[in-house]
Structure formats: C-alpha cells, structure tokens
PDB file of N, CA and C in Angstrom:
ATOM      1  N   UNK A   1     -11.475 -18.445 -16.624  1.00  0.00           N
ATOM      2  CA  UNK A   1     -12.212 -17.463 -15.836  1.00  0.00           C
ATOM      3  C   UNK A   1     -11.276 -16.296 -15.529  1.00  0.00           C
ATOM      4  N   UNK A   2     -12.111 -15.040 -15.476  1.00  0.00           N
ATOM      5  CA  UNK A   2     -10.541 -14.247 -15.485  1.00  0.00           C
ATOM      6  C   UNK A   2     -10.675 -13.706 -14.067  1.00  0.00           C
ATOM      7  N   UNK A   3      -9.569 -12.969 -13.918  1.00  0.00           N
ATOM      8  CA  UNK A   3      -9.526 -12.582 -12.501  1.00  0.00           C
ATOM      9  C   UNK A   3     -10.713 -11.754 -11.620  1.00  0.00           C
ATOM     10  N   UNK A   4     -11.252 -11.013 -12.460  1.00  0.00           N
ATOM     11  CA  UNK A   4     -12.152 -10.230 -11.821  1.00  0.00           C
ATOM     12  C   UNK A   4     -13.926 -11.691 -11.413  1.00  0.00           C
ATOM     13  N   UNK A   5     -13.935 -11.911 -12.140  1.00  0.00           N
ATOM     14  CA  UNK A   5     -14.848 -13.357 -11.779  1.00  0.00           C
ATOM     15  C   UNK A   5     -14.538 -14.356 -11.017  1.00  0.00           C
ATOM     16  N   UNK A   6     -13.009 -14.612 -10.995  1.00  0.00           N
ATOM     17  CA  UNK A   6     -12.652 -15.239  -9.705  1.00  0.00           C
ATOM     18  C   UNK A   6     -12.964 -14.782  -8.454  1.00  0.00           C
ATOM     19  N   UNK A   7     -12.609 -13.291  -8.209  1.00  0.00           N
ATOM     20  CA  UNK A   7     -12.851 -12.672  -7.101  1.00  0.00           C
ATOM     21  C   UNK A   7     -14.141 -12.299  -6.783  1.00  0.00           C
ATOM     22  N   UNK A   8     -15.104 -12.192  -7.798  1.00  0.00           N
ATOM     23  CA  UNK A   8     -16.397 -11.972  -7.307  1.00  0.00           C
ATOM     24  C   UNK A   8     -17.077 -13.550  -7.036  1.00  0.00           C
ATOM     25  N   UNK A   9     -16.797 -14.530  -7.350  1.00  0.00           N
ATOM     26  CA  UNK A   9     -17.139 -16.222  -7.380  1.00  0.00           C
ATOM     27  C   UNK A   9     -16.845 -16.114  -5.620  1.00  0.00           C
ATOM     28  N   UNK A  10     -15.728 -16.155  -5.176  1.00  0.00           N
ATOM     29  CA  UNK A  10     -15.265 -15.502  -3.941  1.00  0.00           C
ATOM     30  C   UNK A  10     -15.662 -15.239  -2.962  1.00  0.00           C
ATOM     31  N   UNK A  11     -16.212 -14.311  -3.338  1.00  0.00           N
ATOM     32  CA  UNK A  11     -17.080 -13.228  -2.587  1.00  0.00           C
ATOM     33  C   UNK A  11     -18.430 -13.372  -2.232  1.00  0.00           C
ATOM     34  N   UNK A  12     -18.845 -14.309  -3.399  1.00  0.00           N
ATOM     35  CA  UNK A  12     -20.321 -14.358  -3.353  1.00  0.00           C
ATOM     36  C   UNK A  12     -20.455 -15.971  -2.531  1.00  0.00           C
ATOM     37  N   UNK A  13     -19.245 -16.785  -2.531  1.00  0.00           N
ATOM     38  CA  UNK A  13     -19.265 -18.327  -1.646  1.00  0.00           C
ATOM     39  C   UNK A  13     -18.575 -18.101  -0.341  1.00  0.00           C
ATOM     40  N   UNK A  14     -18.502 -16.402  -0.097  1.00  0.00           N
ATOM     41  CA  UNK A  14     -17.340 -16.315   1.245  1.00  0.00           C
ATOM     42  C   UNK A  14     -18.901 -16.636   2.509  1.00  0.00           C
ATOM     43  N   UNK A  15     -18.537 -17.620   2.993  1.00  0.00           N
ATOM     44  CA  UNK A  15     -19.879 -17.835   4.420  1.00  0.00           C
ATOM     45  C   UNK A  15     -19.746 -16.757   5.596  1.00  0.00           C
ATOM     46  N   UNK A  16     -18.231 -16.065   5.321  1.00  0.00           N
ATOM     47  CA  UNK A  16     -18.085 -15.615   6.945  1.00  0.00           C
ATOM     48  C   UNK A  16     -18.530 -14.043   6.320  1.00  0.00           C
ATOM     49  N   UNK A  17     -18.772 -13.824   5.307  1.00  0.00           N
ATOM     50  CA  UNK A  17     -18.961 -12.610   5.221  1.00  0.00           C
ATOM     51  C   UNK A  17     -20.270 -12.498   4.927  1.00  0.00           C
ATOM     52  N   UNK A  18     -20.927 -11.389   5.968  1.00  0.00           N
ATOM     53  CA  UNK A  18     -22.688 -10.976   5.999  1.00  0.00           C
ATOM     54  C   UNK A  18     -22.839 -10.500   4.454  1.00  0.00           C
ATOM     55  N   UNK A  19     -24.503 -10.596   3.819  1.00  0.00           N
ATOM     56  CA  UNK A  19     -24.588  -9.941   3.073  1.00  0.00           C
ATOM     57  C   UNK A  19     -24.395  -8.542   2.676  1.00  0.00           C
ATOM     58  N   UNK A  20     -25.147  -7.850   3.713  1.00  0.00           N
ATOM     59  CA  UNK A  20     -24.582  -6.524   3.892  1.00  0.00           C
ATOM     60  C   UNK A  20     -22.604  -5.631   3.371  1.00  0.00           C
ATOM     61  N   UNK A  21     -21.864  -6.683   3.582  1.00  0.00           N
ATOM     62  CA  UNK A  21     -20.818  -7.055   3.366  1.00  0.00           C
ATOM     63  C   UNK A  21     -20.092  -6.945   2.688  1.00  0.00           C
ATOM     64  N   UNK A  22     -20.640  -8.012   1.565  1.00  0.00           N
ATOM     65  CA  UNK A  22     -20.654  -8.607   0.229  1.00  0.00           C
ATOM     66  C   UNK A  22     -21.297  -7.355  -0.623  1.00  0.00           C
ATOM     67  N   UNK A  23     -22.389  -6.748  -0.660  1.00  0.00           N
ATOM     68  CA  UNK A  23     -22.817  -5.414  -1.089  1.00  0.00           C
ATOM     69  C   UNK A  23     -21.864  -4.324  -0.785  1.00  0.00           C
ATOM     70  N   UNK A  24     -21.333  -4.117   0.057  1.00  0.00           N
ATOM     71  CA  UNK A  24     -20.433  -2.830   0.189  1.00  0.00           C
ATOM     72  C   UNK A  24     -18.993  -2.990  -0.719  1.00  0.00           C
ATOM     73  N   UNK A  25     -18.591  -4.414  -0.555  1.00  0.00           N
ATOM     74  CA  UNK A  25     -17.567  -4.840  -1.308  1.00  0.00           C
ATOM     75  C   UNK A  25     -17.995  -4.620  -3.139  1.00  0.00           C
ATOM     76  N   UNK A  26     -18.969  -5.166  -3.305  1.00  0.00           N
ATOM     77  CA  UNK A  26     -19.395  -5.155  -4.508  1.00  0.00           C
ATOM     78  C   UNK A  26     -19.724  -4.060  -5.362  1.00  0.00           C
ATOM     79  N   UNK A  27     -20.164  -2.877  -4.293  1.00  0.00           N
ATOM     80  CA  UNK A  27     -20.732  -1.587  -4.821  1.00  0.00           C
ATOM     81  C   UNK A  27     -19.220  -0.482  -5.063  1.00  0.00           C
ATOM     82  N   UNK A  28     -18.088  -1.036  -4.034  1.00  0.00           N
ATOM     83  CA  UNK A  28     -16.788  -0.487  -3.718  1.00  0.00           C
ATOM     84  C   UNK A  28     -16.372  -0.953  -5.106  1.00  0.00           C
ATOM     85  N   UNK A  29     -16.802  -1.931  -5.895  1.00  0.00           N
ATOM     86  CA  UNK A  29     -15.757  -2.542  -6.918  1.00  0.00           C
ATOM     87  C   UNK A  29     -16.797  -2.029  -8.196  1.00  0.00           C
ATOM     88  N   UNK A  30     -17.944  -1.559  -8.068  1.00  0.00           N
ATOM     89  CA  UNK A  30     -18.795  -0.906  -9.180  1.00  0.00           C
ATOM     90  C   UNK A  30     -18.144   0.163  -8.884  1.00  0.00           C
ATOM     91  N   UNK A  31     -18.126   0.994  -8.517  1.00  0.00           N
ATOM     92  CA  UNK A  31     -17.400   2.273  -8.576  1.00  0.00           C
ATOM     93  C   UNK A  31     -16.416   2.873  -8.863  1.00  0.00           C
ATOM     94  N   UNK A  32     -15.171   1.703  -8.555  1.00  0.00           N
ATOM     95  CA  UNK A  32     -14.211   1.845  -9.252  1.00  0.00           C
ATOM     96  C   UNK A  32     -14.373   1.160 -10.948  1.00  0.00           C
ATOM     97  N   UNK A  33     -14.833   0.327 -11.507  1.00  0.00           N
ATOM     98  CA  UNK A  33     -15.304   0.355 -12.662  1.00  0.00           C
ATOM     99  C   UNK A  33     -16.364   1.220 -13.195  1.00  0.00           C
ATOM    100  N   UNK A  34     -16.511   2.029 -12.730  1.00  0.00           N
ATOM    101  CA  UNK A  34     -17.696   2.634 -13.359  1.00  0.00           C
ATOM    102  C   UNK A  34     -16.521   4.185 -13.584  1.00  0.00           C
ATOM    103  N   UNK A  35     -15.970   4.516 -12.922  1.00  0.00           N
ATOM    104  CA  UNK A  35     -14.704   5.130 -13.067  1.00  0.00           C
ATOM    105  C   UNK A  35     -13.804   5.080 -13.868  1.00  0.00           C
ATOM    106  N   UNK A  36     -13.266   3.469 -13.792  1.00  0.00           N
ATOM    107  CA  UNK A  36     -12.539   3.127 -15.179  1.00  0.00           C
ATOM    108  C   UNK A  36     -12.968   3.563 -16.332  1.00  0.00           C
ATOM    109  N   UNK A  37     -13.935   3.525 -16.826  1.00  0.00           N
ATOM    110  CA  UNK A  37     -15.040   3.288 -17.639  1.00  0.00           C
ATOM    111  C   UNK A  37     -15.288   4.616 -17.994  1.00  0.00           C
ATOM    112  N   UNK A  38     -15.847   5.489 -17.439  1.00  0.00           N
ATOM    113  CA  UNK A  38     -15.696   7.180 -17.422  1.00  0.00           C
ATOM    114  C   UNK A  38     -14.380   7.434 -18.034  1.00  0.00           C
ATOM    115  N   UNK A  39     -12.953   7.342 -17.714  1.00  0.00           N
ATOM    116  CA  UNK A  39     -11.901   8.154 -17.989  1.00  0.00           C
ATOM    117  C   UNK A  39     -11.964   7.391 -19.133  1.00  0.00           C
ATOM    118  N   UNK A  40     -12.259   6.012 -19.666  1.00  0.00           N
ATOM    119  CA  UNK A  40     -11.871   5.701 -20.907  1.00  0.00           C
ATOM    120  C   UNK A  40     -12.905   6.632 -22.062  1.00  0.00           C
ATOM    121  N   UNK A  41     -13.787   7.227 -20.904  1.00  0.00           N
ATOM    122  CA  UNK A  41     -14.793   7.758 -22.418  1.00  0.00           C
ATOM    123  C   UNK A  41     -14.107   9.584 -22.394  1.00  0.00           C
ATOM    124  N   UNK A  42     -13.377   9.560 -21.396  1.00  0.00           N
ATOM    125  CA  UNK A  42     -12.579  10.677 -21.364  1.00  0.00           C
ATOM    126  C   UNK A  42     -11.110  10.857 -22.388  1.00  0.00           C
ATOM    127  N   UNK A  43     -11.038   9.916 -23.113  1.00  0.00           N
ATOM    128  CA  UNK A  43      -9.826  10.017 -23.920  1.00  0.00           C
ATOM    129  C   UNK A  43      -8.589   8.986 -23.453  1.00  0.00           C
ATOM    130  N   UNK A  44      -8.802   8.294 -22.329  1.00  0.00           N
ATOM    131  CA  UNK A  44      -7.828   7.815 -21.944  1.00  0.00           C
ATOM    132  C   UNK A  44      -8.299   6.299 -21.636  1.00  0.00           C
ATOM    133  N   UNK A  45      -7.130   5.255 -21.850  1.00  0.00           N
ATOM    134  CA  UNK A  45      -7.139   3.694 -22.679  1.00  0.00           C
ATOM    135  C   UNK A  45      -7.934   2.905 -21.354  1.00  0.00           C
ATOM    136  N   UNK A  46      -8.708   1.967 -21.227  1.00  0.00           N
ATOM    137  CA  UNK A  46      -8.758   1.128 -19.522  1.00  0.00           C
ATOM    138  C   UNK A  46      -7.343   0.588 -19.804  1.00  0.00           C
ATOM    139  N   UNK A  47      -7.313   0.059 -18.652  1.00  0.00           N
ATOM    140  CA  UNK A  47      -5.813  -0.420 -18.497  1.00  0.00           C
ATOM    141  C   UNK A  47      -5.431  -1.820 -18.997  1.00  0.00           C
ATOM    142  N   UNK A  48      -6.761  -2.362 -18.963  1.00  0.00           N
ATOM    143  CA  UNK A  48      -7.190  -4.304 -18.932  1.00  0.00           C
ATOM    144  C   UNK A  48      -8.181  -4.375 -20.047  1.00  0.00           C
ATOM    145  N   UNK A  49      -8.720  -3.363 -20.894  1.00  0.00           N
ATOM    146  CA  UNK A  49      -8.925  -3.346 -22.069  1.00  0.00           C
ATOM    147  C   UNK A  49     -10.231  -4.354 -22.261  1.00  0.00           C
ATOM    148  N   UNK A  50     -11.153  -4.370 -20.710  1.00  0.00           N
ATOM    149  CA  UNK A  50     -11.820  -5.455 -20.756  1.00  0.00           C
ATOM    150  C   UNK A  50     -13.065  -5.277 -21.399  1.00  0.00           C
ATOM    151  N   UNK A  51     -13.319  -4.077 -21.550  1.00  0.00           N
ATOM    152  CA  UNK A  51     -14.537  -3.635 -22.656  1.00  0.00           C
ATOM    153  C   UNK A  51     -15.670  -3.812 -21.754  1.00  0.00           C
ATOM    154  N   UNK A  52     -15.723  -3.289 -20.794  1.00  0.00           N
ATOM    155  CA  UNK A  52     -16.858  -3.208 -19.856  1.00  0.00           C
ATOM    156  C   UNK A  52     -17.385  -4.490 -19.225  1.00  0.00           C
ATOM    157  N   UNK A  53     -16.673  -5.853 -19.436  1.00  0.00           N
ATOM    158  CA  UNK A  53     -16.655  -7.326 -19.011  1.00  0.00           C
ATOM    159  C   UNK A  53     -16.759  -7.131 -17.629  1.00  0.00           C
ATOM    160  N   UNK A  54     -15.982  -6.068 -17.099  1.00  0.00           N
ATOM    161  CA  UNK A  54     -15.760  -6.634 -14.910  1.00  0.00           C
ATOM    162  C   UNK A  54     -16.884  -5.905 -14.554  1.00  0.00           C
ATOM    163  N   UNK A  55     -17.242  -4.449 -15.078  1.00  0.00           N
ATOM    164  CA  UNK A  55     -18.897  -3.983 -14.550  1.00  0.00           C
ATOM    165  C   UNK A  55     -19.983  -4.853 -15.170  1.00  0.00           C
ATOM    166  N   UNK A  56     -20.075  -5.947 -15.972  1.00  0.00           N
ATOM    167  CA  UNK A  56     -20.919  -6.671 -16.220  1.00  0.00           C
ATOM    168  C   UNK A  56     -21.311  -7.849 -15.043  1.00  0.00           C
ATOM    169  N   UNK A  57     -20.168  -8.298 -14.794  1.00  0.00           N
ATOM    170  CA  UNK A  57     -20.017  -9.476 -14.033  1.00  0.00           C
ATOM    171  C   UNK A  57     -19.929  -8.434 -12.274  1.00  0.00           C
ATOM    172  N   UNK A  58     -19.841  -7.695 -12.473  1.00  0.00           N
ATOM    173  CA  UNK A  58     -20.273  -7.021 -10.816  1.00  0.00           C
ATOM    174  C   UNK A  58     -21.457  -6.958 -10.825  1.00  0.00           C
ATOM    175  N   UNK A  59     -22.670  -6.116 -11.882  1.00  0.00           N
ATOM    176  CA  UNK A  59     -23.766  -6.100 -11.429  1.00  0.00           C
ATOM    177  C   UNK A  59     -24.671  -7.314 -11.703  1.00  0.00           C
ATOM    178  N   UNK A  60     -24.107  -8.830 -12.008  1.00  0.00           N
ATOM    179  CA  UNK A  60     -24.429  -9.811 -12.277  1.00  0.00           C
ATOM    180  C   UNK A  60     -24.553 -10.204 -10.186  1.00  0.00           C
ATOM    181  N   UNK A  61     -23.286 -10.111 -10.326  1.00  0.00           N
ATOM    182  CA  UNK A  61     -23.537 -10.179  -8.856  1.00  0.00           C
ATOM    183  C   UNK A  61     -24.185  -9.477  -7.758  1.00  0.00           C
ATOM    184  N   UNK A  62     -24.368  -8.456  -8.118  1.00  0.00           N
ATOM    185  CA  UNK A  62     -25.362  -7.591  -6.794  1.00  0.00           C
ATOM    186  C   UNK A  62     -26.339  -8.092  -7.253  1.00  0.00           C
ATOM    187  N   UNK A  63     -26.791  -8.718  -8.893  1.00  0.00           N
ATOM    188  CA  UNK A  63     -28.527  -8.935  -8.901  1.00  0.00           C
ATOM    189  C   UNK A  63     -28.261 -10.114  -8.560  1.00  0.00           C
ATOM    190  N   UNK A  64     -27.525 -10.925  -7.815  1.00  0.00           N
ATOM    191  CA  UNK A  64     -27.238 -12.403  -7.089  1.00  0.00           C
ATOM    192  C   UNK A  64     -27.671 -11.962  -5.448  1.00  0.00           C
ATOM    193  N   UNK A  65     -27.535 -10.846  -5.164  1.00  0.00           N
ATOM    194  CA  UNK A  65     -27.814 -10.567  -3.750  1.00  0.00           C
ATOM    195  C   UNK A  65     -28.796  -9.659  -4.009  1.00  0.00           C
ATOM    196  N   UNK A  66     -29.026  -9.564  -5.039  1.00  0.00           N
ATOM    197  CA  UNK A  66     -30.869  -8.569  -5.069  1.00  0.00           C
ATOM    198  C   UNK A  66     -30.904  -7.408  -4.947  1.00  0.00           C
ATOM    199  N   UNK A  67     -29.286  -6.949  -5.558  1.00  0.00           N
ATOM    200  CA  UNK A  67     -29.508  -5.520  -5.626  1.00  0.00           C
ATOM    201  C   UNK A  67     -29.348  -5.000  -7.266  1.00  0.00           C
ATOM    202  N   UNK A  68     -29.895  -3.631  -6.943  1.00  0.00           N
ATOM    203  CA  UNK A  68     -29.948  -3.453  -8.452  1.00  0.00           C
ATOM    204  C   UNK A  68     -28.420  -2.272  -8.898  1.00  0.00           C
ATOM    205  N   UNK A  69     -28.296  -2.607 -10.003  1.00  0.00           N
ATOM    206  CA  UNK A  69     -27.387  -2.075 -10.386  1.00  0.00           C
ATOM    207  C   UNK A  69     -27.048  -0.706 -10.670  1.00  0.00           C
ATOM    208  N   UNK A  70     -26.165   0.388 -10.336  1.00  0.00           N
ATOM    209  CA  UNK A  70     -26.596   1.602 -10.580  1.00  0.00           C
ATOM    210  C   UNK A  70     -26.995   1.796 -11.733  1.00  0.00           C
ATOM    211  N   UNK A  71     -27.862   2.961 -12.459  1.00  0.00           N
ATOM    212  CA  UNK A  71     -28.469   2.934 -13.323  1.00  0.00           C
ATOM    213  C   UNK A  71     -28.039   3.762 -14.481  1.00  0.00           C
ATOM    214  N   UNK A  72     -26.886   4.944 -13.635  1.00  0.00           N
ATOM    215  CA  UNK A  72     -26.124   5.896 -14.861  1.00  0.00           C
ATOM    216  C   UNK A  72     -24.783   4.946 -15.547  1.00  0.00           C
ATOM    217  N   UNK A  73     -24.604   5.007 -16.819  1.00  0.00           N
ATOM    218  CA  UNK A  73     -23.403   4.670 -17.289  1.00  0.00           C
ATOM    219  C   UNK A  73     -22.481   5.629 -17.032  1.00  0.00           C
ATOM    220  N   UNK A  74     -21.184   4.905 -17.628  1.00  0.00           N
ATOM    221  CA  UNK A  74     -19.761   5.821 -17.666  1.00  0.00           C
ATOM    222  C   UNK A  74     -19.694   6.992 -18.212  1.00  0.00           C
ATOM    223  N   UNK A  75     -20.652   7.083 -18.941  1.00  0.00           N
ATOM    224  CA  UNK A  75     -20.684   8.942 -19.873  1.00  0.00           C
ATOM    225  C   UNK A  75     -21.677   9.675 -18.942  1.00  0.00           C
ATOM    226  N   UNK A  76     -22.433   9.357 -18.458  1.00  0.00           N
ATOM    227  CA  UNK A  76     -23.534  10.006 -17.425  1.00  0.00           C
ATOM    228  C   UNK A  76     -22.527  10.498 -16.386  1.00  0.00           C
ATOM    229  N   UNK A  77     -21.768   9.998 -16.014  1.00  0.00           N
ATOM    230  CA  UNK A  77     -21.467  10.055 -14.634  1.00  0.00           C
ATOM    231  C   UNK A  77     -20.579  11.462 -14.081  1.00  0.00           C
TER     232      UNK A  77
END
C-alpha cells in the first residue's frame, strides 16, 4: 500500500475526527495534487512519478464521504 493510501485509510478510520474534517483534509490534499498534476502538464516531472494514482485514491475517498470530486482536470485548471 503506498503512502498516500495509508494516509487516506487513516483518515477515513480516524473516529475523533468530524466528517466535515475529514473533507477539508481531503479537499486540502486534492488540491495540492491537482497542482502537482498541472505543473507536470506544464513541462515539469511530478516528483513521485505516481501517474495520477494519489488524485485517484483522494477522490475515491471524498466519494467514501459523499462528496464529489472536483470536476476540472490538471490542464483545465
């Protein structure tokens, strides 16, 4: 399991943290991948080379808390 799925596994079994929470955390960590993701379509390498794997498994998880995923990709943005 790689690190970024560890931490969202985490996140999504943390009890002390409200949903509300867990969404701000989650949307905080789409954004910065959705960023990553942008500069790589900007000419420049991701760093972890994960091929869009950690924004997959983030909006796996907001549709675990019933939210939907933003809807522009990394070239839209």
């Amino acid at each position: 399991m790689s690190h970024m799925k560890r931490r969202l596994v985490t996140i999504l079994k943390n009890n002390r943290m409200a949903a509300d929470e867990k969404i701000n955390v989650l949307r905080q960590m789409e954004a910065d991948s959705l960023s990553k993701e942008r500069s790589a379509t900007e000419g420049m390498t991701p760093v972890d080379g994960d091929d869009g794997e950690d924004l997959h498994a983030i909006e796996m998880a907001l549709r675990k808390l019933g939210q939907r995923p933003v809807e522009s990709g990394a070239a839209t943005l």
